[in-house]
Protein backbone atom coordinates (compact mmCIF):
# COMPACT_ATOMS: atom_id res chain seq x y z
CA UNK A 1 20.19 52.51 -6.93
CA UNK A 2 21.96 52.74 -10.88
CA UNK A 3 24.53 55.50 -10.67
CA UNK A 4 23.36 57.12 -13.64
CA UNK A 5 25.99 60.17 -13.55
CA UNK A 6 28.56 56.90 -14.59
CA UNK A 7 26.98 56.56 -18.18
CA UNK A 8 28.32 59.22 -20.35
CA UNK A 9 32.24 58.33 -19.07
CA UNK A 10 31.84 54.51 -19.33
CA UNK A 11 30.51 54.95 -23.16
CA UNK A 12 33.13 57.70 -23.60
CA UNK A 13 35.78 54.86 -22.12
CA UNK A 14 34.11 52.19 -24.26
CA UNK A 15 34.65 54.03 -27.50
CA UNK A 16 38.23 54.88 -27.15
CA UNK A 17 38.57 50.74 -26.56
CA UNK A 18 36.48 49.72 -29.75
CA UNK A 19 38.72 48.12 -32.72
CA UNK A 20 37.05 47.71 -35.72
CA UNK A 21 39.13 44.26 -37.16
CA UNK A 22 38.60 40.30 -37.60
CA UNK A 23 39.01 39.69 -34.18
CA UNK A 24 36.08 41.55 -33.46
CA UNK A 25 33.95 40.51 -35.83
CA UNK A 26 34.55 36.90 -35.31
CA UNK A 27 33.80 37.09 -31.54
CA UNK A 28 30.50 39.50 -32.43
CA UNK A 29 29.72 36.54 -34.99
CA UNK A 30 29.92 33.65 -31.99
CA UNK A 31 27.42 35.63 -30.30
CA UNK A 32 25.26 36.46 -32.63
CA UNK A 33 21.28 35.77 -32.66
CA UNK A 34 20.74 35.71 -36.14
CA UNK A 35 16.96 36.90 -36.48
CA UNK A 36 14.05 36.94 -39.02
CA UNK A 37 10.82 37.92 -37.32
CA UNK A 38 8.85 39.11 -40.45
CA UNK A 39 5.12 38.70 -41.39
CA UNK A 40 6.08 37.37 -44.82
CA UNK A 41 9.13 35.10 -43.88
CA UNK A 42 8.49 31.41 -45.52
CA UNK A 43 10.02 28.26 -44.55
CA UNK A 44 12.29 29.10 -47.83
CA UNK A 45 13.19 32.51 -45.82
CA UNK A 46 14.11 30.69 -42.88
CA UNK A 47 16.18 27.73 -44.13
CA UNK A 48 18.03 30.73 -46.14
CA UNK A 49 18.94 31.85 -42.37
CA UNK A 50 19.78 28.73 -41.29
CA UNK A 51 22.42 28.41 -44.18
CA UNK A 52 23.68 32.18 -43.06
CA UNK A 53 23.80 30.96 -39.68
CA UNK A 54 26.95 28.62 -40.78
CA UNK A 55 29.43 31.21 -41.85
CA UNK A 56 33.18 30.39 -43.38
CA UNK A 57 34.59 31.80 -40.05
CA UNK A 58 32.29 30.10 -37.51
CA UNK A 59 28.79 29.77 -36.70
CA UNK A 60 26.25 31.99 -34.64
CA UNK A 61 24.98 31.33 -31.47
CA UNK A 62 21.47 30.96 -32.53
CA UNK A 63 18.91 31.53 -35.03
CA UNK A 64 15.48 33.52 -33.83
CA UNK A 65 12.48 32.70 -36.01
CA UNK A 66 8.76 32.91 -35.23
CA UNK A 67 7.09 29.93 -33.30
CA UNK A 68 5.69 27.89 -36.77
CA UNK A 69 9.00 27.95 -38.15
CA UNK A 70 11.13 26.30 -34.75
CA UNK A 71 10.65 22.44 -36.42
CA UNK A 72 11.88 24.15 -39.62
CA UNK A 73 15.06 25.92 -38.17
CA UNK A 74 16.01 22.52 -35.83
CA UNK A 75 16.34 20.51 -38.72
CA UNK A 76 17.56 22.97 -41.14
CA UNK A 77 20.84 23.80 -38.46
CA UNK A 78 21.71 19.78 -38.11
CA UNK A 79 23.96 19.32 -35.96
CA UNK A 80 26.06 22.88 -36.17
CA UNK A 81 25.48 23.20 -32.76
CA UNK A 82 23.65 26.35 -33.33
CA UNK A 83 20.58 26.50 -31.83
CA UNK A 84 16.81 27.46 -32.11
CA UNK A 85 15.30 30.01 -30.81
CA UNK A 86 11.76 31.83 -30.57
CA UNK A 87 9.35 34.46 -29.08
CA UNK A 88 6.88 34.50 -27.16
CA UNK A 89 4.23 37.30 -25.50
CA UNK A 90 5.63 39.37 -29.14
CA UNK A 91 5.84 41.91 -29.73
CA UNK A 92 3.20 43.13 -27.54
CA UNK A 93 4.19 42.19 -23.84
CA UNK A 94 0.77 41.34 -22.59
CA UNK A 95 -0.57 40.38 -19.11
CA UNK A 96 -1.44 37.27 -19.17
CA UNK A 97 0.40 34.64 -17.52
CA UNK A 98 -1.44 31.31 -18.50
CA UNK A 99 -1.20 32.05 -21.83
CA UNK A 100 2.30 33.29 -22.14
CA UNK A 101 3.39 30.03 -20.33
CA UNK A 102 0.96 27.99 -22.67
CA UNK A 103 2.52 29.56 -25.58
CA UNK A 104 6.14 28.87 -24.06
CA UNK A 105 4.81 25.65 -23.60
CA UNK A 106 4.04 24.92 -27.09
CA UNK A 107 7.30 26.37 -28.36
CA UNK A 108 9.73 24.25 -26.42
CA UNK A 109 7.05 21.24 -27.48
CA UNK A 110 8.24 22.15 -31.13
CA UNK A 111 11.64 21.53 -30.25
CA UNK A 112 13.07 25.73 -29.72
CA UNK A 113 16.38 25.75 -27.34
CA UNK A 114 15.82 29.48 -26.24
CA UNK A 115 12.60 31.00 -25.13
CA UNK A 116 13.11 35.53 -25.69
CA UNK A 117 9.80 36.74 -23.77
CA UNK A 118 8.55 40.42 -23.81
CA UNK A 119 8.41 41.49 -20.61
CA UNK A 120 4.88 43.18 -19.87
CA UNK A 121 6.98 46.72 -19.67
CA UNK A 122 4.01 48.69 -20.25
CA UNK A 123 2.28 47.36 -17.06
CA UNK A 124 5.45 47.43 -15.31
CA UNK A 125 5.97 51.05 -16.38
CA UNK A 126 2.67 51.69 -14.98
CA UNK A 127 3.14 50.16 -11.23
CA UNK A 128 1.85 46.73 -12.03
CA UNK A 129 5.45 45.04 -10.77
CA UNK A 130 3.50 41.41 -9.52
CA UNK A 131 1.64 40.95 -13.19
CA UNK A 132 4.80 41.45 -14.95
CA UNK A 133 6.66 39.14 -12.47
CA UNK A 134 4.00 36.61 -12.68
CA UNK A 135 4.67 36.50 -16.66
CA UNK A 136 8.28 36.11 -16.06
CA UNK A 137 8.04 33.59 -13.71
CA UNK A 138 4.84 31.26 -15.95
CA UNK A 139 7.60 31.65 -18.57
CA UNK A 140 10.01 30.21 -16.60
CA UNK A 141 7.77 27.50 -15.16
CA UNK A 142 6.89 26.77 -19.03
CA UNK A 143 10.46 26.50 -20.28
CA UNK A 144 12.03 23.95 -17.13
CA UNK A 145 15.07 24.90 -14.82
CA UNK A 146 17.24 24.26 -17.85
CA UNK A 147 16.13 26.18 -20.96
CA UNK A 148 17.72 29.58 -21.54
CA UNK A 149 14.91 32.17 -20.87
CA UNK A 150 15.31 36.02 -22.35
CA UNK A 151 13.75 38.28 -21.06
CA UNK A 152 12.90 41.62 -23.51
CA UNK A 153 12.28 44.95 -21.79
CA UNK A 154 11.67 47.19 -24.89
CA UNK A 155 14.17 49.66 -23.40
CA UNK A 156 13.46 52.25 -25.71
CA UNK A 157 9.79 52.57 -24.36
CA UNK A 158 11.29 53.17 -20.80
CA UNK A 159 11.99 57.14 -19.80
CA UNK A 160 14.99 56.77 -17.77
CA UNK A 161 17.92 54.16 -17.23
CA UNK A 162 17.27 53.79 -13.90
CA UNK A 163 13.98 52.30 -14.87
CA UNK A 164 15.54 49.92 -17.09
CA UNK A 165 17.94 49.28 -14.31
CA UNK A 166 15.07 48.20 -12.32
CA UNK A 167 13.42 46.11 -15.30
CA UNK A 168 16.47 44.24 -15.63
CA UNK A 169 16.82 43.36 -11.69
CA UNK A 170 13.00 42.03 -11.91
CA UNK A 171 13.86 40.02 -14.69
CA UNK A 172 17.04 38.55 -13.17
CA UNK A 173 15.11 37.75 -9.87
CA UNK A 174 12.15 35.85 -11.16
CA UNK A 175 14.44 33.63 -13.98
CA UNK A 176 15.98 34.87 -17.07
CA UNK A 177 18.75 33.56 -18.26
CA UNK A 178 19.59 37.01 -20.51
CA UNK A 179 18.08 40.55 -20.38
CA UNK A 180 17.31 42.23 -23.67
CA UNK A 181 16.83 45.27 -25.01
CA UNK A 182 14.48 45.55 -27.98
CA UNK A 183 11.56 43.88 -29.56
CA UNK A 184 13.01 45.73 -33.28
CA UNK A 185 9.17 46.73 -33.29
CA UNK A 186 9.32 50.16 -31.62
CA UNK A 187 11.58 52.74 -32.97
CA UNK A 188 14.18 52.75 -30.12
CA UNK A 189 15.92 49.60 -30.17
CA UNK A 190 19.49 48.96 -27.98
CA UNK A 191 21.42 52.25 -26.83
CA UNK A 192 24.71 51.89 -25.41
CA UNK A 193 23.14 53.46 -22.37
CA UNK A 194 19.96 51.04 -22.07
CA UNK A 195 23.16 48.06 -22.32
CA UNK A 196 25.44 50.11 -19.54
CA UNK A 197 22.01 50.27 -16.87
CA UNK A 198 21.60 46.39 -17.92
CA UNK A 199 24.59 44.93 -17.67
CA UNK A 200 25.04 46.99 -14.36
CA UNK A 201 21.65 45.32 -13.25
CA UNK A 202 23.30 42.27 -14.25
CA UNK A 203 26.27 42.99 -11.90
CA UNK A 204 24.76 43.66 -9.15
CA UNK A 205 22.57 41.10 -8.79
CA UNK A 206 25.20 38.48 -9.05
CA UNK A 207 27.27 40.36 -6.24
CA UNK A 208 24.13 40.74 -4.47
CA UNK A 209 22.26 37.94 -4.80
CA UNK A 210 24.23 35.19 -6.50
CA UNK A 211 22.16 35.54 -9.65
CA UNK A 212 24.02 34.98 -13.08
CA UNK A 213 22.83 36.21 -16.11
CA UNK A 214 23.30 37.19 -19.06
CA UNK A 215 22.60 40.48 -22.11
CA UNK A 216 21.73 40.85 -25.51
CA UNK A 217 21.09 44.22 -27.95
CA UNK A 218 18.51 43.95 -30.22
CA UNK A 219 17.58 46.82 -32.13
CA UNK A 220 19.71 48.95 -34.41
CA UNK A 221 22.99 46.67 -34.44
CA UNK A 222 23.91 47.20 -37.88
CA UNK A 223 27.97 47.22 -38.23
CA UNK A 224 31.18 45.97 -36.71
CA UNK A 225 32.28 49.64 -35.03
CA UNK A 226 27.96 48.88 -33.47
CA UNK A 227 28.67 45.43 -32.15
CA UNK A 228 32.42 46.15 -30.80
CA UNK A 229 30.79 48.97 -28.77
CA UNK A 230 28.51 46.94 -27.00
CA UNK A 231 31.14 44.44 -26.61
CA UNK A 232 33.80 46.97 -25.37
CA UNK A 233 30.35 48.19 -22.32
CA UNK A 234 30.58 44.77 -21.32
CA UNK A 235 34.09 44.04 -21.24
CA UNK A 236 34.57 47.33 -19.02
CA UNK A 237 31.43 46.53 -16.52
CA UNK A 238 32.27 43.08 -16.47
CA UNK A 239 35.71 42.22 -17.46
CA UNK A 240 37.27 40.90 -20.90
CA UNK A 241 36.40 37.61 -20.75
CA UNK A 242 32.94 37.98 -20.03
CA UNK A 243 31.30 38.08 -23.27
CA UNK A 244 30.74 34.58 -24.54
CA UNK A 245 27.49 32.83 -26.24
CA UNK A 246 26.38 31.99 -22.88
CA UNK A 247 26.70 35.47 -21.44
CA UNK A 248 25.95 38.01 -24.74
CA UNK A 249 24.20 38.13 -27.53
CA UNK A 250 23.63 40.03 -30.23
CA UNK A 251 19.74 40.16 -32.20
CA UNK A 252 20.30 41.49 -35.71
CA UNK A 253 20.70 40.12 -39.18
CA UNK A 254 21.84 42.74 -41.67
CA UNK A 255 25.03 43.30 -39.22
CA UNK A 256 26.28 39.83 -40.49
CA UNK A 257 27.24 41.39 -43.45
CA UNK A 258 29.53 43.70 -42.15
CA UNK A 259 31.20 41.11 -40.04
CA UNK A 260 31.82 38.93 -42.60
CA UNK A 261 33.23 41.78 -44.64
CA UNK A 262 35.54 42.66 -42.24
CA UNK A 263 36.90 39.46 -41.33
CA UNK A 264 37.28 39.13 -45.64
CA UNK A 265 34.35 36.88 -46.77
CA UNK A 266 33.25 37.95 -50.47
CA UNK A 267 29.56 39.15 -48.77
CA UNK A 268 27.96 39.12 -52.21
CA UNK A 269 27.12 35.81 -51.13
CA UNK A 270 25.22 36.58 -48.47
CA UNK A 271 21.41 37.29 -48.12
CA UNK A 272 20.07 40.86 -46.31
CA UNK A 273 16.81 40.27 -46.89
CA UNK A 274 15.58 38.55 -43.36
CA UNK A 275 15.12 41.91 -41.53
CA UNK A 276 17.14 43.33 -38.73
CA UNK A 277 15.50 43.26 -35.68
C-alpha cells in the first residue's frame, strides 16, 4: 500500500532542494527524451530534432519520433550515441495484444533502440488487470530481453495516486524497463505527485522483488525550475545518484530551450517548433 499522506511533505522537501543553475540543466539535458510526436512532422521536422538532439553542452538521451520516421532519426543521430526511440499502442492504449506486439515488432525491425508503450489504463482502470498485463508482456516479448521497454500510464487519467502506484507495480512486474507518466495527448500530463507514487512503485519493487527500473515525466515539462523538481523527487526517494539516462528521463522538447539558456547557449539558435509532449 502507497503512503499517500507522504506526498505533500516530500514535494514540499523537494522544492526547498531545487537549484535552478548549469549544473542542473546539463544533467536534465543527459536525460532528456527529446520528442516530436505531431501529425504534420516531416522527415525535414525530424532531422531538425536530430540536430537539436546534439547540443554544445552534451547530447540527449534519446530522440522520440513516430514509427515511419525511426530509419530517419537512426541515421540522422550517427554515431552520437543518442538513440532512437518510438511508440507504440499511441496514444490510445488499446487491448490488443497481437497487434501491439506486431507493431513493436515492426518498430524494432526499423532499427528504434527504445520501445514507450501506452499501457491499456483505461481497461486497467476498469478491473481488466490480465488484458493490460498481457499488452505489457506481448510488448516485451516483441522488443527481446534487451531492448529498453516504457511503459506509459497516462497518469493524469487515473483518480488517485495510489492507483498510479498500482499501475506502475504492474508495469514493473510484467517488463518495463521505465514507467511514464503522460502520452502529452490528454490534458494532465506529469505531476510531481503522479512521479512521487511512481518512483515509490519503483522502490518498492526493487526492495521487494529485485525488479529495477526506471521513470520518465512526460507532459508539461517546460523549464529548468520543472525538470530540477522532478529531479530533486527522485534524488530524495531514491538517493542523489540515482538519476542517470538509464534510470530517468525526461519527454519534452520546448524545455530544451530553457536548459540551454541557462547553462548560456545563445537559444536563438534553436528550433521550438517540434511540440512538447
Amino acid at each position: 500500500m502507497f503512503d499517500t499522506k507522504s506526498i505533500a511533505e516530500t514535494i514540499e522537501t523537494a522544492k526547498k532542494s531545487v537549484v535552478v543553475n548549469s549544473a542542473t540543466a546539463r544533467r536534465a539535458i543527459s536525460v532528456l527524451d527529446l520528442t516530436s510526436l505531431n501529425d504534420d512532422d516531416t522527415i525535414e521536422t525530424i532531422e531538425a530534432l536530430c540536430a537539436k538532439a546534439q547540443t554544445p553542452v552534451g547530447n540527449t538521451a534519446a530522440v522520440c519520433v513516430y514509427a515511419p520516421f525511426v530509419e530517419t532519426s537512426w541515421k540522422a543521430l550517427g554515431q552520437s550515441g543518442v538513440k532512437t526511440a518510438t511508440v507504440v499502442n499511441f496514444p490510445d492504449g488499446g487491448e490488443n495484444a497481437q497487434r501491439v506486439a506486431d507493431e513493436t515488432a515492426n518498430a524494432v525491425a526499423a532499427g528504434a533502440d527504445e520501445i514507450d508503450v501506452v499501457l491499456p489504463y483505461r481497461a486497467f482502470l476498469a478491473g481488466n488487470i490480465n488484458s493490460a498485463a498481457e499488452v505489457i508482456t506481448a510488448t516485451r516479448q516483441a522488443c527481446g530481453p534487451f531492448m529498453t521497454l516504457k511503459v506509459i500510464l497516462e497518469s493524469g487519467e487515473f483518480p488517485d495516486t495510489q492507483t498510479i502506484y498500482d499501475a506502475a507495480r504492474l508495469a514493473i512486474a510484467n517488463g518495463a524497463n521505465f514507467v511514464k507518466t503522460s502520452t502529452g495527448k490528454v490534458p494532465t500530463g506529469a505531476t510531481p505527485e503522479a512521479a512521487i507514487a511512481m518512483i515509490t512503485a519503483i522502490r518498492d519493487a526493487k526492495a521487494e522483488q529485485g525488479l529495477d527500473c526506471g521513470f520518465k515525466a512526460s507532459g508539461g515539462v517546460k523549464t529548468t525550475a520543472d525538470a530540477g523538481l522532478y529531479l530533486a523527487i527522485a534524488n530524495h526517494i531514491m538517493g542523489p545518484d540515482w538519476a542517470t539516462p538509464a534510470t530517468f528521463r525526461f519527454g519534452a522538447s520546448s524545455v530544451l530551450t530553457d536548459l540551454l539558456a541557462v547553462c548560456g547557449v545563445n537559444t536563438d539558435l534553436v528550433s521550438t517548433n517540434a511540440g512538447n509532449y
